[in-house]
C-alpha atoms as a PDB file:
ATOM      1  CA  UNK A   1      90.950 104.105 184.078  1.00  0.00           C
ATOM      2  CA  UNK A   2      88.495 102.340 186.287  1.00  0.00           C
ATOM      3  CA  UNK A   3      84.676 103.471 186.128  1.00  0.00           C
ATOM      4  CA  UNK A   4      82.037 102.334 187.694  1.00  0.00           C
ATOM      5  CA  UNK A   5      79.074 100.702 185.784  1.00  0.00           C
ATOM      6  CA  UNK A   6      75.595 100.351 186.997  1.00  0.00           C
ATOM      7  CA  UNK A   7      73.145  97.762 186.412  1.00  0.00           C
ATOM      8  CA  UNK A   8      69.931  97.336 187.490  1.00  0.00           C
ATOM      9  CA  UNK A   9      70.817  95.163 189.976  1.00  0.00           C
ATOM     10  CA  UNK A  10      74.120  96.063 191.109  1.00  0.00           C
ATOM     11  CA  UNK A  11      77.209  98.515 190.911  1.00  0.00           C
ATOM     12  CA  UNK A  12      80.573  97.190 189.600  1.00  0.00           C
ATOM     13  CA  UNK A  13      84.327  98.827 188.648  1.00  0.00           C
ATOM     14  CA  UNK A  14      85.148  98.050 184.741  1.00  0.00           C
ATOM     15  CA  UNK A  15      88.123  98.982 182.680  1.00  0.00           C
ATOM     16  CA  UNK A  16      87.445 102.054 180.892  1.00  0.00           C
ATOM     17  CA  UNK A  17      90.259 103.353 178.100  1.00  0.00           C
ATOM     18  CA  UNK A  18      89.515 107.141 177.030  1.00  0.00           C
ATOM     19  CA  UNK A  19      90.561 106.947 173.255  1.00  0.00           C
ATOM     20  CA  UNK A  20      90.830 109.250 170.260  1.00  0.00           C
ATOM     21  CA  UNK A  21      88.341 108.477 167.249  1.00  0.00           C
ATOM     22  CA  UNK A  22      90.874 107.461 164.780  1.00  0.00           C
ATOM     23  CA  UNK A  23      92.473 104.937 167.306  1.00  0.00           C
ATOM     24  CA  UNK A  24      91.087 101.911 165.755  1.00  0.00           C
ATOM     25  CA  UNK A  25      91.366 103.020 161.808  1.00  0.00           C
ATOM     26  CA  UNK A  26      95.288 102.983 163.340  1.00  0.00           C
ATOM     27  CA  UNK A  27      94.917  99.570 164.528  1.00  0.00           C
ATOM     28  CA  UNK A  28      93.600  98.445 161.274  1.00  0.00           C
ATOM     29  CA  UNK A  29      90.013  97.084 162.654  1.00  0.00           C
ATOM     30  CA  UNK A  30      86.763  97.441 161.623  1.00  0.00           C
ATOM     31  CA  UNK A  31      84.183  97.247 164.852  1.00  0.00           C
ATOM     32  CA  UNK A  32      82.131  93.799 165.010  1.00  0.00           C
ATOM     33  CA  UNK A  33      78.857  95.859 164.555  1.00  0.00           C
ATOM     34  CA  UNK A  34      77.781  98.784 164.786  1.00  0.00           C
ATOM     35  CA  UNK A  35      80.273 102.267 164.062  1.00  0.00           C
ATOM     36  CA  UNK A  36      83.152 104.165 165.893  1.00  0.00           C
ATOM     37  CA  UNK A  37      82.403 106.960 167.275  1.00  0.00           C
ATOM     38  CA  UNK A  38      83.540 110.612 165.500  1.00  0.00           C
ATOM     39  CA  UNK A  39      85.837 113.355 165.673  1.00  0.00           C
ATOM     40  CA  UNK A  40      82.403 115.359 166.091  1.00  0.00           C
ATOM     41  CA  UNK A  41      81.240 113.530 169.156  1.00  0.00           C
ATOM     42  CA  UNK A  42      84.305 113.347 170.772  1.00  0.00           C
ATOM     43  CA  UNK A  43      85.101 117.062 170.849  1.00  0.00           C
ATOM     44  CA  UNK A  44      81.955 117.605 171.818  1.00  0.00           C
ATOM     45  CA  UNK A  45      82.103 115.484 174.931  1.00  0.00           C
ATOM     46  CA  UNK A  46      79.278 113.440 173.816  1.00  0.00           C
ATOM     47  CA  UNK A  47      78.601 109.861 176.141  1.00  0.00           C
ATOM     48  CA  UNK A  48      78.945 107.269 173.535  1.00  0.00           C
ATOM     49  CA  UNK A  49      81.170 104.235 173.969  1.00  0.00           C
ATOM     50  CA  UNK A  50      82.371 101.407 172.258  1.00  0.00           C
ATOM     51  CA  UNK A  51      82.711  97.703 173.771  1.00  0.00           C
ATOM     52  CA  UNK A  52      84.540  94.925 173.850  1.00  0.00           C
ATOM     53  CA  UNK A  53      83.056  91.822 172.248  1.00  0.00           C
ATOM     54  CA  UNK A  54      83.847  89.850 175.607  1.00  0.00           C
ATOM     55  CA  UNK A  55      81.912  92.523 176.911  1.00  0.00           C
ATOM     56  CA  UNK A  56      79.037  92.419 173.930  1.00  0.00           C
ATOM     57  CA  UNK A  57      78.558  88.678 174.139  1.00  0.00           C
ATOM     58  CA  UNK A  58      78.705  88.591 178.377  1.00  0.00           C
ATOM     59  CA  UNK A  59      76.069  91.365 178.587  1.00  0.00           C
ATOM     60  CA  UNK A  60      74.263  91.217 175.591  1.00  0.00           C
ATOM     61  CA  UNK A  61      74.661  87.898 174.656  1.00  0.00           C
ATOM     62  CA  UNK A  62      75.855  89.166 171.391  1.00  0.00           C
ATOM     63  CA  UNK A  63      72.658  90.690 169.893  1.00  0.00           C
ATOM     64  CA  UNK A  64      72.831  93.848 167.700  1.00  0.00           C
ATOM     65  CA  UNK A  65      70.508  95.448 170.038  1.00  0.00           C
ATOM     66  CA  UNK A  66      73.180  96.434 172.541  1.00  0.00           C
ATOM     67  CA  UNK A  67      73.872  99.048 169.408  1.00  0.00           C
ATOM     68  CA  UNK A  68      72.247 102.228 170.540  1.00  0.00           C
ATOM     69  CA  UNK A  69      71.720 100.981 174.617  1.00  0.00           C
ATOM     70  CA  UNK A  70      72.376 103.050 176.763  1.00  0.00           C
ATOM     71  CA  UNK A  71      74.762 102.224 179.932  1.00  0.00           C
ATOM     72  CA  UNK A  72      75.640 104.081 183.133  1.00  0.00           C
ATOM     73  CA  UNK A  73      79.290 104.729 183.915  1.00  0.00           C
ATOM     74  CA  UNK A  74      79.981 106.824 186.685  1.00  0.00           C
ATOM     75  CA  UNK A  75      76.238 107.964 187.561  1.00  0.00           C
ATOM     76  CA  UNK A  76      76.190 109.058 183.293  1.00  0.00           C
ATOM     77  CA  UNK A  77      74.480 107.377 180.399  1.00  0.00           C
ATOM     78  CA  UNK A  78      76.333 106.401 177.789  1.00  0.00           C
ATOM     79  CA  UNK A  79      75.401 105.150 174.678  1.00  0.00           C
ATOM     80  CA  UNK A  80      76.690 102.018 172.928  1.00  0.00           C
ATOM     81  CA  UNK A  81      77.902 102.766 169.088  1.00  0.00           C
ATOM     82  CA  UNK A  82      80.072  99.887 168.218  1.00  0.00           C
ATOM     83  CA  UNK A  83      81.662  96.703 169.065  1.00  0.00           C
ATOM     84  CA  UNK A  84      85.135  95.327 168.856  1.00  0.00           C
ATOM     85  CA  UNK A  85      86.386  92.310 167.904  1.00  0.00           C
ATOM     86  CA  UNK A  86      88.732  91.006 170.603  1.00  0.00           C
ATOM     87  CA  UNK A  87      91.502  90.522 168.347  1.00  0.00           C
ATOM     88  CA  UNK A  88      91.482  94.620 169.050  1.00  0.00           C
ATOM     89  CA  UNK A  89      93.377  95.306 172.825  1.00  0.00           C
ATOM     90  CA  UNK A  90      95.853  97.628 173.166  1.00  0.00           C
ATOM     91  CA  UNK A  91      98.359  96.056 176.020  1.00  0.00           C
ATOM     92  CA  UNK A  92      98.956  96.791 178.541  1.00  0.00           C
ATOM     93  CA  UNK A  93      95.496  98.401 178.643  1.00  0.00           C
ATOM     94  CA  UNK A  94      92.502  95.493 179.275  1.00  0.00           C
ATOM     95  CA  UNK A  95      89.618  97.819 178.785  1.00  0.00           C
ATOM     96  CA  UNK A  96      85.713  96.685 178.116  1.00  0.00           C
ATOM     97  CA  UNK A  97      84.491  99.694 177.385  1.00  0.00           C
ATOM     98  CA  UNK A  98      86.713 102.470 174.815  1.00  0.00           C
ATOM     99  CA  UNK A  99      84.954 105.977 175.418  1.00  0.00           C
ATOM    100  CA  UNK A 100      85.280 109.010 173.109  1.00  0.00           C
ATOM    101  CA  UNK A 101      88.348 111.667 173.745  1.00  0.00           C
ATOM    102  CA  UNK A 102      88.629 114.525 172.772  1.00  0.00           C
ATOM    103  CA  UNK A 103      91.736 115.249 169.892  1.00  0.00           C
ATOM    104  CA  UNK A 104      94.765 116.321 171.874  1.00  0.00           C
ATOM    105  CA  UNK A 105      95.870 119.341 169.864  1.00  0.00           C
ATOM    106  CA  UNK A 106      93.597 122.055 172.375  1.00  0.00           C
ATOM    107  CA  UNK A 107      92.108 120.301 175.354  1.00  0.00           C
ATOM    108  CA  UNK A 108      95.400 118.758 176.238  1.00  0.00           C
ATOM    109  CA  UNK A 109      97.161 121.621 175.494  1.00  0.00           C
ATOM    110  CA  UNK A 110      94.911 123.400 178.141  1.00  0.00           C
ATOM    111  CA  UNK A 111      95.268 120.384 180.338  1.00  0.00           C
ATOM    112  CA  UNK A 112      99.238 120.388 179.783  1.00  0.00           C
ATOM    113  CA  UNK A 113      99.259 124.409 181.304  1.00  0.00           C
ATOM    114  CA  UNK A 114      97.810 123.002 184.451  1.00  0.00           C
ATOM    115  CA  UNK A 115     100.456 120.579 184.804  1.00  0.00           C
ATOM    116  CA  UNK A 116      98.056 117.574 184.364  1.00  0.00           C
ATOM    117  CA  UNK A 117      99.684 114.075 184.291  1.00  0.00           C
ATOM    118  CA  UNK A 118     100.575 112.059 181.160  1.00  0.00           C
ATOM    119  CA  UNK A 119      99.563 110.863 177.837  1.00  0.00           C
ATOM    120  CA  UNK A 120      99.690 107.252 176.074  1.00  0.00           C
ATOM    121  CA  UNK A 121      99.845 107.968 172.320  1.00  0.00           C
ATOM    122  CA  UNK A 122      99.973 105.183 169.717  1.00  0.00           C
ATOM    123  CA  UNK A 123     101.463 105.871 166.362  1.00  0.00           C
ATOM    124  CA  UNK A 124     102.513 104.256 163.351  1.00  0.00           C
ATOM    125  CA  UNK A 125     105.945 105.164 161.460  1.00  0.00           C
ATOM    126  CA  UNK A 126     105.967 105.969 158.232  1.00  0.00           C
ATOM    127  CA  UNK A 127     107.291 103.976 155.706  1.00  0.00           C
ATOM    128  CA  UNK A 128     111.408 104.973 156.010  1.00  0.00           C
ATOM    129  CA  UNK A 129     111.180 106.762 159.116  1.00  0.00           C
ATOM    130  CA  UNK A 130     113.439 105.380 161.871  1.00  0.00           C
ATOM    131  CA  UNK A 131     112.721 105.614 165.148  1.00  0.00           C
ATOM    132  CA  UNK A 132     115.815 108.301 166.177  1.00  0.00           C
ATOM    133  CA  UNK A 133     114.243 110.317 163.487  1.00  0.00           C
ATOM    134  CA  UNK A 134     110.709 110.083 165.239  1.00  0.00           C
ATOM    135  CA  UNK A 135     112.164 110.803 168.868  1.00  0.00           C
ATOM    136  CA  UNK A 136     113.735 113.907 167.321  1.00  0.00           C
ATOM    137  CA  UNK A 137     110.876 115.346 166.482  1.00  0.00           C
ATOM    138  CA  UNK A 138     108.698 114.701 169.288  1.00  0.00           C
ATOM    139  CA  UNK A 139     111.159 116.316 171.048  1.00  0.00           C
ATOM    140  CA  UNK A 140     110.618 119.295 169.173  1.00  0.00           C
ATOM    141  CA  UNK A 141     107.200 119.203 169.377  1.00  0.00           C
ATOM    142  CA  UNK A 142     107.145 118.694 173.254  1.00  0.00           C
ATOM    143  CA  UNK A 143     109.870 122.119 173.046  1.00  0.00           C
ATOM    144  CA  UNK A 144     106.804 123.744 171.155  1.00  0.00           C
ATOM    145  CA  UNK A 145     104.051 122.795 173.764  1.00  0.00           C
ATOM    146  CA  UNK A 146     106.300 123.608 177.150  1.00  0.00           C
ATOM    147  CA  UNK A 147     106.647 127.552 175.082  1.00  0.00           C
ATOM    148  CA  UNK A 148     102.992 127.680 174.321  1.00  0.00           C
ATOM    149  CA  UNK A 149     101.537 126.308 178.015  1.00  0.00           C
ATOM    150  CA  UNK A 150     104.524 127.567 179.995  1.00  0.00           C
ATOM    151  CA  UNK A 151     105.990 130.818 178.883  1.00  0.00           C
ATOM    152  CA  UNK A 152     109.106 131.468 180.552  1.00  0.00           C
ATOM    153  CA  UNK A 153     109.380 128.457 182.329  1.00  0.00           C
ATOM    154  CA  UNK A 154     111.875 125.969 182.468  1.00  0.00           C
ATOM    155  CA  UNK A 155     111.004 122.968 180.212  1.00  0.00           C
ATOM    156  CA  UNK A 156     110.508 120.153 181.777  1.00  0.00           C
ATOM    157  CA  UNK A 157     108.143 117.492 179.847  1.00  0.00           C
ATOM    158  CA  UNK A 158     109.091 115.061 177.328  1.00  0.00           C
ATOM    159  CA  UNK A 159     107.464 113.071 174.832  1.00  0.00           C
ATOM    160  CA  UNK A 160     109.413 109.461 174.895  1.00  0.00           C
ATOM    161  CA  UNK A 161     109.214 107.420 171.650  1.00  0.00           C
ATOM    162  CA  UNK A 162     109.685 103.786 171.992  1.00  0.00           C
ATOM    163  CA  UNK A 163     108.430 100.358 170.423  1.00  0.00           C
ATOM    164  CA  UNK A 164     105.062  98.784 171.537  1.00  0.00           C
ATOM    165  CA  UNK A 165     106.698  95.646 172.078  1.00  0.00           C
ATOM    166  CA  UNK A 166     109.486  97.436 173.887  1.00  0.00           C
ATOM    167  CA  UNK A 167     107.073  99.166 176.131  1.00  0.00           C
ATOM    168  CA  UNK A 168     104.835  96.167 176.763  1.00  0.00           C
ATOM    169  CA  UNK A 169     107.766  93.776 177.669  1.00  0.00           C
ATOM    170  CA  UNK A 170     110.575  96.044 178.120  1.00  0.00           C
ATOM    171  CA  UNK A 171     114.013  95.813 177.189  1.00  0.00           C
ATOM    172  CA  UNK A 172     115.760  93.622 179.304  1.00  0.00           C
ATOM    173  CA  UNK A 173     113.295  90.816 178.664  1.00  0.00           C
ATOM    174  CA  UNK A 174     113.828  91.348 174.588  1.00  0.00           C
ATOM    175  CA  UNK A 175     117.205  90.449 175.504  1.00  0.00           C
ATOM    176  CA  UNK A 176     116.647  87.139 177.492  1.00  0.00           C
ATOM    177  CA  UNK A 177     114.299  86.161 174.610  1.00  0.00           C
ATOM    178  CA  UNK A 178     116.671  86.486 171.922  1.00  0.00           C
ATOM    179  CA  UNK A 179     119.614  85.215 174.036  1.00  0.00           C
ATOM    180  CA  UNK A 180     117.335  81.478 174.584  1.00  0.00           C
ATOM    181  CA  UNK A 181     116.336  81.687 170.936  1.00  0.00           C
ATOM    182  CA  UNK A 182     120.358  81.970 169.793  1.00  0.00           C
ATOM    183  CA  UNK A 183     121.274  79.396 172.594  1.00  0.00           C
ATOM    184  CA  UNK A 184     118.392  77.377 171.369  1.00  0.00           C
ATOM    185  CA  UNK A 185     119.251  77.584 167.618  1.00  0.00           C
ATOM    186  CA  UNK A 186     123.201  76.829 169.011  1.00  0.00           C
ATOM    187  CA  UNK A 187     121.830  73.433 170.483  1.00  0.00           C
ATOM    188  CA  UNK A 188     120.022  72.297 167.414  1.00  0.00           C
ATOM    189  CA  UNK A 189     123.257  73.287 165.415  1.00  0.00           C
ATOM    190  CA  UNK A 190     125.325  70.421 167.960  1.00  0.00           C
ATOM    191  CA  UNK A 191     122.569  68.122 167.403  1.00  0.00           C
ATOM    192  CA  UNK A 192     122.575  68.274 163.635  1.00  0.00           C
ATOM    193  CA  UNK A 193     126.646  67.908 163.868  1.00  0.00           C
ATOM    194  CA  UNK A 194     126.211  65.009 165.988  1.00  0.00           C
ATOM    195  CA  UNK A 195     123.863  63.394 163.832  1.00  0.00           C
ATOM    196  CA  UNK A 196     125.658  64.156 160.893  1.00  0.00           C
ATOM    197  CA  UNK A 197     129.363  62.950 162.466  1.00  0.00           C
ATOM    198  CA  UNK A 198     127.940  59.243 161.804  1.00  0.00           C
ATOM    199  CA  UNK A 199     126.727  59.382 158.513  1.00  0.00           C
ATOM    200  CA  UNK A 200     129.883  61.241 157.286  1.00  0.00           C
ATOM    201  CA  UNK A 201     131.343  58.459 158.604  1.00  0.00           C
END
């Protein structure tokens, strides 16, 4: 979500993402400098912040001092703990600044019983899980919430499960990609036919 950061000499919008503390162990990454930011911190509601190195190197021209700064977002100081590497974006999220969440097991659950909108959650499968199997259980586990938040009440949110790749592109352009890759391996077939007609001959 958008915050606005202030500087000492103006007042700008910047991508913020809200993210949980283990969401960069799951991306396999290791911040640039600095540390991420705990499970301690986070529930707590503390302001600390990680950037983005575009974000490190355009504002702090890439000096290990930025670790500890404090910036404003949203009228609040926050302080810098860590940077990361730019290889590290989650699409279709372009965020400069990832700020501490709290784990979803009891704030959202509180949030979820006031009918509060929805939740991106990134996850890894393990090792001979398929993906039906995964979508079954979320299922039950979205059963589970809707009982707990909303007693007697109709359920009526879902937890979806689908690739990143799927959700970042979507399906029908998976399908055009693979259709011009076996149309394109098709023509190189002809060619190699063609070329080989001759020399048969």
């Amino acid at each position: 979500a958008p915050a606005r950061l202030a500087t000492a000499a103006e007042s700008e919008r910047i991508g913020v993402l809200r993210v949980s503390p283990d969401i960069v162990d799951l991306l396999g990454a290791q911040p640039l400098a600095g540390r991420v930011f705990t499970s301690a911190e986070a529930d707590d509601r503390q302001p600390v912040a990680l950037v983005s190195e575009r974000f490190w190197r355009a504002r702090f021209g890439g000096s290990r001092d930025a670790i500890g700064t404090s910036i404003e977002l949203d009228g609040r100081p926050t302080r810098i703990v860590g940077v990361l590497p730019s290889t590290v974006q989650i699409a279709p999220f372009d965020a400069d600044i990832w700020g501490a969440h709290t784990r979803f097991a009891g704030w959202a659950a509180r949030r979820l019983a006031r009918g509060a909108g929805s939740w991106f959650v990134l996850g890894r499968l393990r090792s001979g899980v398929t993906g039906d199997r995964a979508r079954d259980e979320m299922t039950v586990i979205a059963r589970r919430l809707d009982a707990q938040t909303s007693p007697g009440v109709a359920a009526d949110s879902g937890i979806g499960v689908v690739p990143l790749s799927t959700y970042v592109i979507g399906a029908r352009p998976r399908l055009v990609l693979w259709t011009l890759t076996g149309a394109g391996l098709c023509v190189l077939l002809m060619a190699a036919t063609n070329v080989a007609s001759p020399s048969l001959a």
